[in-house]
Protein backbone atom coordinates (compact mmCIF):
# COMPACT_ATOMS: atom_id res chain seq x y z
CA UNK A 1 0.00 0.00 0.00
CA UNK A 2 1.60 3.37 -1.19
CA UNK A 3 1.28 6.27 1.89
CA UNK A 4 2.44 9.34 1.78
CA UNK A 5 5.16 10.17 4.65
CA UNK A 6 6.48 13.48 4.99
CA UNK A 7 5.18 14.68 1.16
CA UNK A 8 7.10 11.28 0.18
CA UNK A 9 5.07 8.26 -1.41
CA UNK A 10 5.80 5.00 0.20
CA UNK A 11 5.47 1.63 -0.51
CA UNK A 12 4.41 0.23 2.87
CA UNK A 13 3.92 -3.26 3.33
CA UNK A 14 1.57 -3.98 5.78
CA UNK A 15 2.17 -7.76 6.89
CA UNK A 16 4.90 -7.10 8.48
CA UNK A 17 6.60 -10.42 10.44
CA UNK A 18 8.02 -9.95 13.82
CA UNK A 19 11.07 -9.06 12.66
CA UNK A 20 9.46 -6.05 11.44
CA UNK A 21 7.83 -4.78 14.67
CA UNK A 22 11.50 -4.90 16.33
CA UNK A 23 12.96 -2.78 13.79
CA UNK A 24 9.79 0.08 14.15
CA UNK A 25 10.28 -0.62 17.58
CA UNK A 26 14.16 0.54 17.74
CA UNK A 27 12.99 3.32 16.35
CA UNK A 28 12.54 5.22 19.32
CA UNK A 29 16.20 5.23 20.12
CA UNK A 30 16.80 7.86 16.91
CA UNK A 31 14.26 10.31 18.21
CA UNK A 32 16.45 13.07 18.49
CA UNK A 33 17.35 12.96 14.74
CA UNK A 34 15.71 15.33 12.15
CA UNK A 35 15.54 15.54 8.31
CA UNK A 36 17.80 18.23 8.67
CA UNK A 37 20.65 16.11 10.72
CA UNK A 38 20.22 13.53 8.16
CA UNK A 39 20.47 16.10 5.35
CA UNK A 40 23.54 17.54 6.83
CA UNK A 41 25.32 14.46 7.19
CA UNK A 42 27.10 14.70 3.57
CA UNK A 43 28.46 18.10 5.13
CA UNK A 44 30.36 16.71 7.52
CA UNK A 45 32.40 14.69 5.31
CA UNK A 46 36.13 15.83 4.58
CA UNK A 47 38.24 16.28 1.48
CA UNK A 48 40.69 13.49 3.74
CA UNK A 49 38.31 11.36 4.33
CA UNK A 50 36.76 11.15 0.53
CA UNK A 51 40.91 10.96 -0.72
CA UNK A 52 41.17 8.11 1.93
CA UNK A 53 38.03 6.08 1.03
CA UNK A 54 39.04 6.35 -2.38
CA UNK A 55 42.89 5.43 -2.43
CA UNK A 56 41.49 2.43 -0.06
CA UNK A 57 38.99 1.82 -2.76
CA UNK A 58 41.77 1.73 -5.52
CA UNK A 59 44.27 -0.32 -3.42
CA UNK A 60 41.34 -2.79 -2.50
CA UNK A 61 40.46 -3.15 -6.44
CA UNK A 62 43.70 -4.00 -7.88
CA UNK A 63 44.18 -6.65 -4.32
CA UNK A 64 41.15 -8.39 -4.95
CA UNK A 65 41.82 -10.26 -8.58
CA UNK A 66 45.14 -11.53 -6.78
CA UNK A 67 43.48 -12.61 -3.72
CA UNK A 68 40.65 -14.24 -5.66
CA UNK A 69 43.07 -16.07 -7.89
CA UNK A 70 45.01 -17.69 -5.00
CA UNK A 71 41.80 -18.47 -2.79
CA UNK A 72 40.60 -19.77 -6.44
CA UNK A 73 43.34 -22.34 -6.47
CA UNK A 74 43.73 -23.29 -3.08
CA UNK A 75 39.91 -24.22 -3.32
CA UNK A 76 40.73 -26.55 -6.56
CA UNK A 77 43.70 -27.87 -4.91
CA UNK A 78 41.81 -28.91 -1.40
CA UNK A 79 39.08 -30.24 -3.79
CA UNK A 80 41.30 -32.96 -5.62
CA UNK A 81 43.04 -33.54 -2.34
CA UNK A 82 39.76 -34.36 -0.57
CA UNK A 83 38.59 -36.40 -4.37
CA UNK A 84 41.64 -38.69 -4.63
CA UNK A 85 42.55 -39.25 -1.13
């Protein structure tokens, strides 16, 4: 069922599972925040900290195919180990 929230159209489901009612129920622990705190929150971010996500995000990249490879190979080699033993 679509509802509209705050001028924003929702698509709510309404059987929720327990599950559900927890998370709506931790709610009340963010009462303090606002639209406007969760606006701002890109405005708190640094030049530093976008340079370091992104180097991290580079160096991660190019470590990944080499990682991936050797966990690759490792898994064939335990396979035929645990085949022809």
């Amino acid at each position: 069922m679509w509802e509209c929230i705050n001028g924003e159209w929702i698509w709510m489901d309404k059987e929720m599972g327990a599950d559900e009612y927890e998370r709506q129920n931790a709610i009340g622990s963010y009462e303090d925040y606002s639209p406007a705190n969760v606006r701002a929150h890109g405005k708190r971010l640094s030049a530093g900290g976008v340079a370091a996500g992104v180097a991290g995000g580079m160096i991660a990249a190019k470590a990944a195919p080499r990682i991936g490879g050797w966990l690759l190979w490792m898994a064939l080699f335990l396979t035929l180990a645990m085949v022809f033993s």
